[in-house]
C-alpha atoms as a PDB file:
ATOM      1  CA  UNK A   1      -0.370 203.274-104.552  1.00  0.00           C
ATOM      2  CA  UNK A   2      -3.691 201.387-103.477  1.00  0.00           C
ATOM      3  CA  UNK A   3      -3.168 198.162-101.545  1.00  0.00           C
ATOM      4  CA  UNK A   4      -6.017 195.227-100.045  1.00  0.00           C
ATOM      5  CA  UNK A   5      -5.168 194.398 -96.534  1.00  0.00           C
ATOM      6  CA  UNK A   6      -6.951 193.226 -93.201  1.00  0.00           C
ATOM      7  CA  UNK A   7      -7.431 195.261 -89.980  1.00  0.00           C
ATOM      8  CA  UNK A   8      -5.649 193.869 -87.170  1.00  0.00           C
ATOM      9  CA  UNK A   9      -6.175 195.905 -84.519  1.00  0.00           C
ATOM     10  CA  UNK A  10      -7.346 199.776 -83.884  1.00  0.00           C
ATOM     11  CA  UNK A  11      -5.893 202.356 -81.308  1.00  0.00           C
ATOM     12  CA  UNK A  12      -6.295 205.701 -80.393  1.00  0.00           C
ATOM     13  CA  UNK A  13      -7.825 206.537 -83.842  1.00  0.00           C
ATOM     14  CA  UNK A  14      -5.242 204.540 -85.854  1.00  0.00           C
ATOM     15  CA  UNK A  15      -6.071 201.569 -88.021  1.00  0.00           C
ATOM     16  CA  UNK A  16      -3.031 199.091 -88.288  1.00  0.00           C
ATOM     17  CA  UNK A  17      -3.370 196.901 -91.489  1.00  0.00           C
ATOM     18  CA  UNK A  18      -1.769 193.871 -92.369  1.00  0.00           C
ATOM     19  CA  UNK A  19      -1.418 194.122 -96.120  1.00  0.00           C
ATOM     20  CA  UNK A  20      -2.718 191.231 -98.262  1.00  0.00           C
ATOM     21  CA  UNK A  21      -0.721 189.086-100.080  1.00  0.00           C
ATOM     22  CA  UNK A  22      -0.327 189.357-103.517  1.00  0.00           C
ATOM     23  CA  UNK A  23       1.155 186.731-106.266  1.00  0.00           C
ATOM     24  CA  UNK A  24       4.160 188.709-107.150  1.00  0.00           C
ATOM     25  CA  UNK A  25       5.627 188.861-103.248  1.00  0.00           C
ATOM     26  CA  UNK A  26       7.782 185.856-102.551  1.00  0.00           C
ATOM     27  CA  UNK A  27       5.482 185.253 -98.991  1.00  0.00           C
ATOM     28  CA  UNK A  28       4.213 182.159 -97.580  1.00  0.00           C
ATOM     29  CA  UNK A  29       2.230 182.740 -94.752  1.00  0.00           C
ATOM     30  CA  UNK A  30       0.813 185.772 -92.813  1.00  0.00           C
ATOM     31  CA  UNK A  31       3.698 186.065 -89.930  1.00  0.00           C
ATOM     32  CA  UNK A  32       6.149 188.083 -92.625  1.00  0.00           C
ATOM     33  CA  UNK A  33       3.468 190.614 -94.377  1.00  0.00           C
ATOM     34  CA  UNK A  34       3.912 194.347 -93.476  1.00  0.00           C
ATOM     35  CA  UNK A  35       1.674 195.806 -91.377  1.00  0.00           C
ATOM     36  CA  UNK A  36       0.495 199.926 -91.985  1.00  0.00           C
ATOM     37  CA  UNK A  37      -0.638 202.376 -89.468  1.00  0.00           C
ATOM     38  CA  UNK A  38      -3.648 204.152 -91.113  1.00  0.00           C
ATOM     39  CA  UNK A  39      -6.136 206.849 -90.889  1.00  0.00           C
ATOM     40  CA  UNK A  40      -8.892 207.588 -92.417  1.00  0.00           C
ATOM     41  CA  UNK A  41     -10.182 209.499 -95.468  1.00  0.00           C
ATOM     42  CA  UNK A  42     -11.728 212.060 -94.516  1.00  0.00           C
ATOM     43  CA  UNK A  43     -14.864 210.910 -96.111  1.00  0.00           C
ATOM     44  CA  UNK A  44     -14.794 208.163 -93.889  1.00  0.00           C
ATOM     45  CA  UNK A  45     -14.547 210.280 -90.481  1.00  0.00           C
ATOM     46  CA  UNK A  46     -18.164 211.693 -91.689  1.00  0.00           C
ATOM     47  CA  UNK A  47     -19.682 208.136 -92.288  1.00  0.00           C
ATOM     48  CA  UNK A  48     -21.319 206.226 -88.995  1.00  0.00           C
ATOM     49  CA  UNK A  49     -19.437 203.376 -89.978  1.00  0.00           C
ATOM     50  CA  UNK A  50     -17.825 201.033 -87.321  1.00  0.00           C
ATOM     51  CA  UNK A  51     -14.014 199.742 -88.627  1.00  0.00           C
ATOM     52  CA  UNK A  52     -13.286 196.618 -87.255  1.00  0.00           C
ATOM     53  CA  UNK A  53     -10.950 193.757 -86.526  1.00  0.00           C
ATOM     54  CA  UNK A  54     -11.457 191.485 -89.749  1.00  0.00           C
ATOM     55  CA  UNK A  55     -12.465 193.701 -91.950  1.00  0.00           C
ATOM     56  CA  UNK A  56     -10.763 194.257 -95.551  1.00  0.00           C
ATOM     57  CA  UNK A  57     -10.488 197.809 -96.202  1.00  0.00           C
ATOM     58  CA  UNK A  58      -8.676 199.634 -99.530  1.00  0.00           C
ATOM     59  CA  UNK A  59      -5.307 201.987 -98.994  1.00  0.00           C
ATOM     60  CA  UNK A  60      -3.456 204.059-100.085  1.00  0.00           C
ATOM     61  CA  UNK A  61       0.024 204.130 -99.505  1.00  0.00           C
ATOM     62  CA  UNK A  62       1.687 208.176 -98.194  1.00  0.00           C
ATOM     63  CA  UNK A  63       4.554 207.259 -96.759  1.00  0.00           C
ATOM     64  CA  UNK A  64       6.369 204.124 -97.495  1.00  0.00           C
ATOM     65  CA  UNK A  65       9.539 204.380 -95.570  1.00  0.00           C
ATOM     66  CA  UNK A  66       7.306 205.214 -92.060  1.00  0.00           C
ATOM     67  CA  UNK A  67       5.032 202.570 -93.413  1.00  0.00           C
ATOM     68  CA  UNK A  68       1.857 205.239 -93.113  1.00  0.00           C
ATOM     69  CA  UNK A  69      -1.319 205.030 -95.318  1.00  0.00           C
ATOM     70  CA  UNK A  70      -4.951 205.927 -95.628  1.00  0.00           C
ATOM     71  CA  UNK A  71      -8.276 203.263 -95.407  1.00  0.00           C
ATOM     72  CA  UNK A  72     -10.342 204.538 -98.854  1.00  0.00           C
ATOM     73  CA  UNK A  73     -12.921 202.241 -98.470  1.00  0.00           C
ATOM     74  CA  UNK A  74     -14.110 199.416 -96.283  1.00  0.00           C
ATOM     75  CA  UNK A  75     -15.481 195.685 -98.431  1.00  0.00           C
ATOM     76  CA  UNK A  76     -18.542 193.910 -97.430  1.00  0.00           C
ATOM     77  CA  UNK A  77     -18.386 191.843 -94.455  1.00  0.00           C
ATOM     78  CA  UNK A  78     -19.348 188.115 -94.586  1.00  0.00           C
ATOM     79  CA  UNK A  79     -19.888 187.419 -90.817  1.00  0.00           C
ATOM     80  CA  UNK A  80     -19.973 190.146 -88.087  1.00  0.00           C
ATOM     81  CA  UNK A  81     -19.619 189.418 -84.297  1.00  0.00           C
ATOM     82  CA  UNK A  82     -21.129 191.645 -81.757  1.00  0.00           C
ATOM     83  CA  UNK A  83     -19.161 190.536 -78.314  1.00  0.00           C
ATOM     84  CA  UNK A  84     -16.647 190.233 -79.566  1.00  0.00           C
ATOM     85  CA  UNK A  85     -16.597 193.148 -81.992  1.00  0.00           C
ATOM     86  CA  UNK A  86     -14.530 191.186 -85.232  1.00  0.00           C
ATOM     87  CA  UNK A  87     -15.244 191.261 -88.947  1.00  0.00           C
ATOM     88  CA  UNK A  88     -15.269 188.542 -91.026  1.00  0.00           C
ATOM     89  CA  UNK A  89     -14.567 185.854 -88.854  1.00  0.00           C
ATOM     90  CA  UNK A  90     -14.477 181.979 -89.985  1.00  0.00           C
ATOM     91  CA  UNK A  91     -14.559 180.138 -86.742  1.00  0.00           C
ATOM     92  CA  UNK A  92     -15.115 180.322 -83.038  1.00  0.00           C
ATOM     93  CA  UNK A  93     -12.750 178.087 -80.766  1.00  0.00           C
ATOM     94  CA  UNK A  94     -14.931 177.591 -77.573  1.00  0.00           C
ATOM     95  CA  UNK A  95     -12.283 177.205 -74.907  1.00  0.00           C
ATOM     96  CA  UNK A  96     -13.122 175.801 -71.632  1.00  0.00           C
ATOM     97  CA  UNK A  97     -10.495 173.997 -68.947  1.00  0.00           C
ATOM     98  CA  UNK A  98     -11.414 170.514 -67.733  1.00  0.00           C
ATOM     99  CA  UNK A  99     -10.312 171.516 -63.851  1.00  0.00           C
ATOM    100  CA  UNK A 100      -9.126 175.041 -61.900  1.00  0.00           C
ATOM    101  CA  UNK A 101     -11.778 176.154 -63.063  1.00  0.00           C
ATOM    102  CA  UNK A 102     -14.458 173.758 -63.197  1.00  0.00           C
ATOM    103  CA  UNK A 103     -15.901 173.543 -67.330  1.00  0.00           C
ATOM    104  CA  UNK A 104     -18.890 175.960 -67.204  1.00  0.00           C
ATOM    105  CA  UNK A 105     -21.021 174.199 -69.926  1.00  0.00           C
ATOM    106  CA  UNK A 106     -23.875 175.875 -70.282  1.00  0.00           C
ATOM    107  CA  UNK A 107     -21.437 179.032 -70.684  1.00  0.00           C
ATOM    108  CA  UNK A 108     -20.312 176.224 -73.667  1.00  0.00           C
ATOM    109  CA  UNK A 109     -23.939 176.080 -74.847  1.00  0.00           C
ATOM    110  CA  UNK A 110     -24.585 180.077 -74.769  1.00  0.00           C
ATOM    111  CA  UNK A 111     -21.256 180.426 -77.621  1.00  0.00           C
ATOM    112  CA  UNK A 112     -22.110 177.910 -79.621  1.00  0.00           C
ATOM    113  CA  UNK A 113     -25.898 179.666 -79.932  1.00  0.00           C
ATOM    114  CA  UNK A 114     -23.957 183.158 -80.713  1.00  0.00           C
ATOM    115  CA  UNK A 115     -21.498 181.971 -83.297  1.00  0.00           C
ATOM    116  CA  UNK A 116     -24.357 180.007 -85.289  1.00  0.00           C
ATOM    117  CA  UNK A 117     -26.841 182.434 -85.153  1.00  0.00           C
ATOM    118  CA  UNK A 118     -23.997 184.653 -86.782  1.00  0.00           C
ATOM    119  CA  UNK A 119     -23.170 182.096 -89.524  1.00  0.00           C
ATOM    120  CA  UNK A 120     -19.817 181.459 -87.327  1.00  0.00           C
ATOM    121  CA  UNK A 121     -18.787 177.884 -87.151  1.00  0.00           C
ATOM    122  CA  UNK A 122     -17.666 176.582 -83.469  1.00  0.00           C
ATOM    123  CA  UNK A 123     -15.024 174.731 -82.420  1.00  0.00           C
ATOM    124  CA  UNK A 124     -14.589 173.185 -78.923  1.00  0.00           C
ATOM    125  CA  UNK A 125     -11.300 172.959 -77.447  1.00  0.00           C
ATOM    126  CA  UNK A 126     -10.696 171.874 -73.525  1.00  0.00           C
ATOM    127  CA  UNK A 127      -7.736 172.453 -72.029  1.00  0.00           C
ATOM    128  CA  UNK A 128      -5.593 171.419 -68.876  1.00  0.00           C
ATOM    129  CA  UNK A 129      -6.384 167.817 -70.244  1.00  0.00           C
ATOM    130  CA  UNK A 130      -2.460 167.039 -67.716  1.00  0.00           C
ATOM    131  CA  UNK A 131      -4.826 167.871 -64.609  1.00  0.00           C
ATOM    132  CA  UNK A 132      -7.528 165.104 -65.160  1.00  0.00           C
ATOM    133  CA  UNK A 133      -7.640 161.632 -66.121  1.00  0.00           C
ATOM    134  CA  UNK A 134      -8.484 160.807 -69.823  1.00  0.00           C
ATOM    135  CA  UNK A 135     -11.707 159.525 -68.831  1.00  0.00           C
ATOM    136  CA  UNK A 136     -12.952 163.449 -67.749  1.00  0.00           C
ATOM    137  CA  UNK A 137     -12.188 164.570 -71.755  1.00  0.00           C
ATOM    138  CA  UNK A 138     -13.063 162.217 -72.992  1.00  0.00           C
ATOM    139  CA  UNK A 139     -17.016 162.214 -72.045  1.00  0.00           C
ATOM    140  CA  UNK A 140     -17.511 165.523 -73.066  1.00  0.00           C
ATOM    141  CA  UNK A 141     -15.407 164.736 -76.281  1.00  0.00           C
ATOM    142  CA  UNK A 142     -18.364 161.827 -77.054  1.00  0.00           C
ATOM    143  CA  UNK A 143     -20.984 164.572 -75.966  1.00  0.00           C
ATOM    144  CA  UNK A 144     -20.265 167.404 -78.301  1.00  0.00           C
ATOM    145  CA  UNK A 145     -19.079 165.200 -81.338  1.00  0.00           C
ATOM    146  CA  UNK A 146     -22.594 164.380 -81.944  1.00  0.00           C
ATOM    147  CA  UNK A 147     -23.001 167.921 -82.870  1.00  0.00           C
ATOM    148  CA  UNK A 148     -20.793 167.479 -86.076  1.00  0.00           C
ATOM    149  CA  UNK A 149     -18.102 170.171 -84.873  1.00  0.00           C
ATOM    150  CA  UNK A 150     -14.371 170.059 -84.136  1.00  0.00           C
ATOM    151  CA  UNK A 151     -14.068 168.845 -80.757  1.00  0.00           C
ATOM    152  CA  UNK A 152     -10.304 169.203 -79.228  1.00  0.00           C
ATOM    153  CA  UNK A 153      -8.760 167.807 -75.791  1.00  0.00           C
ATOM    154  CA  UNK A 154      -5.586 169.563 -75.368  1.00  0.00           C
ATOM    155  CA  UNK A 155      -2.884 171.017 -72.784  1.00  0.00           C
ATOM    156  CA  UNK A 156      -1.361 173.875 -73.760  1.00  0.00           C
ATOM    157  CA  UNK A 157       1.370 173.570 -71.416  1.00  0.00           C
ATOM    158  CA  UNK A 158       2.418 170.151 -72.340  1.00  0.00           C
ATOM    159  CA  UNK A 159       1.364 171.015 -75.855  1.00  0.00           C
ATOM    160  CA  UNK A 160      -1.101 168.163 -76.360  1.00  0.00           C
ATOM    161  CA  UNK A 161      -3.299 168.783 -79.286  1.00  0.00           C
ATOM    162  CA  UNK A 162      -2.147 171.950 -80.187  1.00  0.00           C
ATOM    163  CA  UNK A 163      -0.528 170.871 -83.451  1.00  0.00           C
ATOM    164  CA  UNK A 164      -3.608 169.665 -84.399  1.00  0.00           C
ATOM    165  CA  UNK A 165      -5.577 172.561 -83.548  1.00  0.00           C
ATOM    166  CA  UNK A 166      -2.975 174.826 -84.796  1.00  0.00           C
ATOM    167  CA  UNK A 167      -3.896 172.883 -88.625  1.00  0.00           C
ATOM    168  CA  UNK A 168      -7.660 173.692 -88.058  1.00  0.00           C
ATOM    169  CA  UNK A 169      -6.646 177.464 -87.922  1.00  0.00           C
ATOM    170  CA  UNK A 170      -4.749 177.202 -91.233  1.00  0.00           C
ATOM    171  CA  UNK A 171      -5.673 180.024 -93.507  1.00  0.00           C
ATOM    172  CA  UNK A 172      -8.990 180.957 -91.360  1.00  0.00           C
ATOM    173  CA  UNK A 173      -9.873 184.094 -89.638  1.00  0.00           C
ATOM    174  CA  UNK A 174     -10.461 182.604 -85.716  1.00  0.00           C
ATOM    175  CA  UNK A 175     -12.075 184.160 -82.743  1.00  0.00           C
ATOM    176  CA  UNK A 176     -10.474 182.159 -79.544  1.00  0.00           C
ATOM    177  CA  UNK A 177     -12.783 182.720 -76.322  1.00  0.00           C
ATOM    178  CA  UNK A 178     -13.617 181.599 -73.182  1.00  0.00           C
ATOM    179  CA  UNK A 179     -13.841 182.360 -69.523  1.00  0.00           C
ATOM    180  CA  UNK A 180     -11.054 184.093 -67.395  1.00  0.00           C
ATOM    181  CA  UNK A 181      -8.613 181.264 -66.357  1.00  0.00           C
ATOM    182  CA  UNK A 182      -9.336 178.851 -68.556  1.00  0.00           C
ATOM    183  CA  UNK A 183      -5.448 179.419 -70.594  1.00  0.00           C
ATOM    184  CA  UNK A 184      -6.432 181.205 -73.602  1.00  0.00           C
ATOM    185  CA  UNK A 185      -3.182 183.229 -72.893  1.00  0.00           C
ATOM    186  CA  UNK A 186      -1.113 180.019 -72.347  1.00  0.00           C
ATOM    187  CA  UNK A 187      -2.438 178.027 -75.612  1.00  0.00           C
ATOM    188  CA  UNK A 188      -1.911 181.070 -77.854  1.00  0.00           C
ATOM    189  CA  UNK A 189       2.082 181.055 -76.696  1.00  0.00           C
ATOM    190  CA  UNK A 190       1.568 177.446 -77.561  1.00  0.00           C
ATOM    191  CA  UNK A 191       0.260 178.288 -81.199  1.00  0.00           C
ATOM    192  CA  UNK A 192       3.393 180.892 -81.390  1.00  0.00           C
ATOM    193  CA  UNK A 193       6.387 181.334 -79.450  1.00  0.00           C
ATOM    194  CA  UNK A 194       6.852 184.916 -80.906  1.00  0.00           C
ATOM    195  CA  UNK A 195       3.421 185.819 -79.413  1.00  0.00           C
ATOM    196  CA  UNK A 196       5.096 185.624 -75.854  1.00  0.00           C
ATOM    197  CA  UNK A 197       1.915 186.965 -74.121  1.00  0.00           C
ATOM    198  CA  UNK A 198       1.522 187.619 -70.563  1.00  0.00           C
ATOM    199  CA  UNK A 199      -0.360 184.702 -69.011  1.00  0.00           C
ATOM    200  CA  UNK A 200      -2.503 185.516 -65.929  1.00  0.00           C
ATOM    201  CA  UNK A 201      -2.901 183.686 -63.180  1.00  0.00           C
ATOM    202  CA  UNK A 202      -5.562 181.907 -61.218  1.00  0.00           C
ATOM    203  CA  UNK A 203      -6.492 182.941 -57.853  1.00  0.00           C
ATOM    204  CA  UNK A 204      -6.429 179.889 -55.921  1.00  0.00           C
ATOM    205  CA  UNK A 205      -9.390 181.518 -53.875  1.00  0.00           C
ATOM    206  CA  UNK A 206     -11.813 182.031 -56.301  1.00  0.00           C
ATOM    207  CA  UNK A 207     -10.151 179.771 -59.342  1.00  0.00           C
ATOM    208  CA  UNK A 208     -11.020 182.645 -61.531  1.00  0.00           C
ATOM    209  CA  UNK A 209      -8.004 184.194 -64.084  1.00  0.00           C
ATOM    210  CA  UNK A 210      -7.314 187.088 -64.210  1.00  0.00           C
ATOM    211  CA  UNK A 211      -8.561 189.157 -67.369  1.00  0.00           C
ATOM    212  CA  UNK A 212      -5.017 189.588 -69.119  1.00  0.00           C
ATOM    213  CA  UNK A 213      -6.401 190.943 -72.622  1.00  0.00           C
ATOM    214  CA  UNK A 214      -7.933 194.627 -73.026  1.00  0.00           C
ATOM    215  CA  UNK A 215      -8.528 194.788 -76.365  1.00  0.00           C
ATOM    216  CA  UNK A 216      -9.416 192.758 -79.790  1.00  0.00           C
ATOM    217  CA  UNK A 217      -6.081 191.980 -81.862  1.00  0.00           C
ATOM    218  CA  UNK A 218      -5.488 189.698 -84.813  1.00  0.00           C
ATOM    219  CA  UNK A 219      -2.104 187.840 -84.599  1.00  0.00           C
ATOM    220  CA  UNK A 220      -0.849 186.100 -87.579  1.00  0.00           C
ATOM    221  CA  UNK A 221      -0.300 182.279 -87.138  1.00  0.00           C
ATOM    222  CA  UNK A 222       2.526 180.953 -89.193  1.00  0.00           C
ATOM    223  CA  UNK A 223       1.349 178.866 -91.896  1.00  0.00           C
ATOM    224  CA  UNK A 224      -1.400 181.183 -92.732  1.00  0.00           C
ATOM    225  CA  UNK A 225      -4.741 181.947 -90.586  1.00  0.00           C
ATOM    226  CA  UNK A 226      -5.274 185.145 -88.227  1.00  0.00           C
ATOM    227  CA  UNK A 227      -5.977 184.641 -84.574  1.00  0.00           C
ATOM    228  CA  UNK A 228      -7.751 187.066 -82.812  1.00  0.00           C
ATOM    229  CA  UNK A 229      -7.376 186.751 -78.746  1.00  0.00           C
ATOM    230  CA  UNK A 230     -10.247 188.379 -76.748  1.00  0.00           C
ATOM    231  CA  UNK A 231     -11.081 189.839 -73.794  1.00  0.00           C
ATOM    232  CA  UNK A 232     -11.811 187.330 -70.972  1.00  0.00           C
ATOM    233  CA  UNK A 233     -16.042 187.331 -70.435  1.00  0.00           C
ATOM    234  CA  UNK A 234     -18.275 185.053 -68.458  1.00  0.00           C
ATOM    235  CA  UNK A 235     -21.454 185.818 -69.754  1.00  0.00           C
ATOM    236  CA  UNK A 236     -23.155 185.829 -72.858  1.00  0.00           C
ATOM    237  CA  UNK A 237     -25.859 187.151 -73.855  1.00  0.00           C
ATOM    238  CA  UNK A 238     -28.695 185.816 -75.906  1.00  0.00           C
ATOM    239  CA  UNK A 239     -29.524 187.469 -79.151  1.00  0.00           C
ATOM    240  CA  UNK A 240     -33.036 189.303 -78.653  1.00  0.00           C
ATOM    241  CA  UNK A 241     -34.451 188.010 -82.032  1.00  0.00           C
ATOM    242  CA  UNK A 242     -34.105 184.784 -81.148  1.00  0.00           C
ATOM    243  CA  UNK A 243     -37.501 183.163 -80.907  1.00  0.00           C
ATOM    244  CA  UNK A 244     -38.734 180.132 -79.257  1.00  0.00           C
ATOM    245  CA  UNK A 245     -39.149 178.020 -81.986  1.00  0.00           C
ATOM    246  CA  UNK A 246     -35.729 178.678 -83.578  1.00  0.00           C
ATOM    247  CA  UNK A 247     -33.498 177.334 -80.781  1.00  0.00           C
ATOM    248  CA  UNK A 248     -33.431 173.948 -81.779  1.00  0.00           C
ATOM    249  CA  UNK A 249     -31.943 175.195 -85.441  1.00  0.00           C
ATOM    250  CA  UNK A 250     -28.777 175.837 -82.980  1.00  0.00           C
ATOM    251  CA  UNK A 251     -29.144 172.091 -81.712  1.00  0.00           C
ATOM    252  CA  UNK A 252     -27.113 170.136 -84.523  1.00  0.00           C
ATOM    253  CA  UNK A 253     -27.652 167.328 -82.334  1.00  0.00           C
ATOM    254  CA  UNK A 254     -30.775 167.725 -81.090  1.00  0.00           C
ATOM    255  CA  UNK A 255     -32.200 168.182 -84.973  1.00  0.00           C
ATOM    256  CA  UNK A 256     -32.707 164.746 -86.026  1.00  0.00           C
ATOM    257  CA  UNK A 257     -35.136 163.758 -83.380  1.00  0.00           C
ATOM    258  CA  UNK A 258     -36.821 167.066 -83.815  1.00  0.00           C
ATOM    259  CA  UNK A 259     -37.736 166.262 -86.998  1.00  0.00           C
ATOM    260  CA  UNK A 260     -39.270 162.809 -86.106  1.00  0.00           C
ATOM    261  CA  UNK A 261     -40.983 164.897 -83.185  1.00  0.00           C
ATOM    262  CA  UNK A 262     -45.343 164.624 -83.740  1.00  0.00           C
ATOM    263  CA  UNK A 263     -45.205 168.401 -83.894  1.00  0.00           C
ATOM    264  CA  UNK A 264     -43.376 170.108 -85.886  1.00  0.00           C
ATOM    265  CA  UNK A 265     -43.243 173.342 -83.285  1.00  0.00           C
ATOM    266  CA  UNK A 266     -42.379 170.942 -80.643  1.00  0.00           C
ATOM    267  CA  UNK A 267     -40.264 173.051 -77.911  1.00  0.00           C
ATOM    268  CA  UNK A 268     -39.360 169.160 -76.006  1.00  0.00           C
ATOM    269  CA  UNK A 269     -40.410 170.335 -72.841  1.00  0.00           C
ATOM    270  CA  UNK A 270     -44.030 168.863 -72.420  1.00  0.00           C
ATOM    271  CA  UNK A 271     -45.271 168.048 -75.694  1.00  0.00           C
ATOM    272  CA  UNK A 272     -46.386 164.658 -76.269  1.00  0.00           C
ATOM    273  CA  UNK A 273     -44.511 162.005 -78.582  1.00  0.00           C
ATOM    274  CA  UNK A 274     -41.082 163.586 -78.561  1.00  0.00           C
ATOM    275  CA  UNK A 275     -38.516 161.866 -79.886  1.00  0.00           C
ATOM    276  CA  UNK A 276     -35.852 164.180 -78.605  1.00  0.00           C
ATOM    277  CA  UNK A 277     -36.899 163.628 -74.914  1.00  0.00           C
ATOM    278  CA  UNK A 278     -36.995 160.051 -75.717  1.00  0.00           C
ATOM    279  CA  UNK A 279     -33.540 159.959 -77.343  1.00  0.00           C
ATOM    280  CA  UNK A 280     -32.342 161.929 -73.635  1.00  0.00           C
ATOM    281  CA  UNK A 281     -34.029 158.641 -71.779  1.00  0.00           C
ATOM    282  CA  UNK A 282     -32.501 156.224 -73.812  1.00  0.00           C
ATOM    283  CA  UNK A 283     -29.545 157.490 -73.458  1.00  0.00           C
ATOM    284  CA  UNK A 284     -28.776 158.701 -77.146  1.00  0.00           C
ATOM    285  CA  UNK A 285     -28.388 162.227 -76.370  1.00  0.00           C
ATOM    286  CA  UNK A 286     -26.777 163.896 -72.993  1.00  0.00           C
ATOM    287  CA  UNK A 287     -28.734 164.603 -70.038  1.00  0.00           C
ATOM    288  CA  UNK A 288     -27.032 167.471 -69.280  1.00  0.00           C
ATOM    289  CA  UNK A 289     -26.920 169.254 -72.480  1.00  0.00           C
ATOM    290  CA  UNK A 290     -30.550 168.838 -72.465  1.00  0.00           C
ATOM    291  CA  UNK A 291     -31.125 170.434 -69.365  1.00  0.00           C
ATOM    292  CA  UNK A 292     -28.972 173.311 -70.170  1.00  0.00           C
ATOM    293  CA  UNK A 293     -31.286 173.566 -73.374  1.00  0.00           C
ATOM    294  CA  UNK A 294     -34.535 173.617 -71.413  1.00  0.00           C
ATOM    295  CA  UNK A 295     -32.844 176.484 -68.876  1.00  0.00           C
ATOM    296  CA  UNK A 296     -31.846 178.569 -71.820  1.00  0.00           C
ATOM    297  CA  UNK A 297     -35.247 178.326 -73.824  1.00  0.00           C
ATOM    298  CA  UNK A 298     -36.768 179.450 -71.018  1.00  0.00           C
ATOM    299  CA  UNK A 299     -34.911 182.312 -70.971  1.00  0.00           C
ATOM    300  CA  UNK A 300     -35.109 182.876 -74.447  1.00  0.00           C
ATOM    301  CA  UNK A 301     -39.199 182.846 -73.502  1.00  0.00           C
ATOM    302  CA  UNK A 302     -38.791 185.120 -71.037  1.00  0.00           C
ATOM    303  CA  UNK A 303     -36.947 187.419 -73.105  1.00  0.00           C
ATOM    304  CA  UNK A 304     -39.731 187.352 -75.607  1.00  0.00           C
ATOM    305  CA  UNK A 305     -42.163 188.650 -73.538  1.00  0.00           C
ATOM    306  CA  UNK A 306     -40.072 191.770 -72.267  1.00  0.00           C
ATOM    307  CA  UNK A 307     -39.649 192.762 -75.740  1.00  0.00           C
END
């Protein structure tokens, strides 16, 4: 019997699928839908063809009572992510902490680049909002609004803003990353008390967590959605296609004083008559986030020229 499902997670050459739901199964959201250990057709095992996390494979059902099957065939994927390795993915919560450590923006800046370029929406979630005053979130709330994406201030130990963020996730497949320490493990035992995950702790030396996920897994969120938790990373790298010119397509709010710009390959570093400078000097768009822009399009310059 053939069955739709998602992969959740692989291991040591098994596949383990969460089966979709259908309209004749009494089921209302993804936390009670049975889950299959699979391998693959052996047509498959011949193919160079990755299988991963997200993606919506075919099976067939060999042993129902050990809840065993085989992946036949593996559908199209919409969106592909490279680091972190996940299929189909709707959304990328950006998750940085507002203190211990320190919010490493341009780390901030570097995501949202690599979930746009992959047609991955962002959104930007800080956390440990009970260790600063409201004023801290707040600024960097009225920043990264202008950029038209979800922009949360939350603790995820006093569970401030997670019911709302918990809503955005509804019925979406969502990557949640961010540097070691920053309580990815905390806010997804906010989102689910069943998840129970081991939370690491920060070194008080270095204010760095430690890394307390090895491996991509998709957890199903009551109320619908899938939740995949990732390994902790602090650097990202830029895609190599990425050309000078197109940075500022990753710039939602840097776009509409491009386009008033006299040139219409203005890079806003030099160039005369730029209305996106001019916005930074009157104020209308963030010092900061403009400086971080200039660092990283010099990189991405750089980058063009080794390759």
């Amino acid at each position: 019997m053939n069955f739709k499902g998602i992969i959740i997670k692989g291991y040591s050459g098994f596949y383990y699928v969460l089966e979709e739901i259908t309209k004749d199964k009494e089921q209302n959201n993804g936390t009670n839908r049975k889950v299959w250990e699979c391998s693959l057709r052996g047509k498959l095992r011949l193919k160079k063809q990755t299988f991963l996390p997200g993606d919506v494979v075919v099976c067939n059902k060999t042993d129902v009572d050990k809840g065993k099957a085989v992946i036949e065939e593996v559908l199209p994927r919409r969106t592909e992510l490279i680091r972190p390795a996940v299929a189909n993915v709707d959304q990328v919560v950006i998750m940085l902490a507002l203190a211990k450590p320190e919010p490493d923006l341009q780390f901030l800046d570097r995501v949202m680049i690599m979930a746009l370029y992959h047609g991955v929406k962002p959104i930007l979630c800080f956390n440990k909002a009970d260790l600063v005053t409201s004023e801290r979130g707040t600024v960097l709330q009225e920043i990264y609004q202008k950029t038209g994406f979800s922009v949360f201030v939350i603790s995820a130990v006093k569970g401030w803003g997670v019911p709302e963020l918990k809503e955005k996730l509804r019925n979406k497949i969502s990557v949640l990353g961010g540097p070691s320490g920053v309580g990815k493990s905390s806010l997804m035992n906010a989102l689910e008390d069943k998840f129970s995950l081991q939370t690491g702790e920060v070194s008080k030396k270095t204010s760095r967590g430690r890394h307390t996920t090895r491996h991509v897994e998709l957890l199903p969120l009551s109320g619908g959605g899938l939740l995949a938790d990732t390994p902790g990373f602090s650097r990202i790298y830029l895609p190599q296609e990425l050309k000078r010119e197109d940075l500022i397509k990753y710039y939602p709010d840097f776009l509409p004083y491009h386009a008033s710009c006299k040139f219409n390959s203005c890079l806003h570093r030099e160039e005369p008559d730029c209305c996106v400078r001019e916005a930074v000097e009157k104020g209308a768009l963030d010092g900061g986030r403009y400086k971080r822009y200039v660092e990283i399009l010099s990189e991405v310059i750089a980058q063009e020229r080794r390759y």
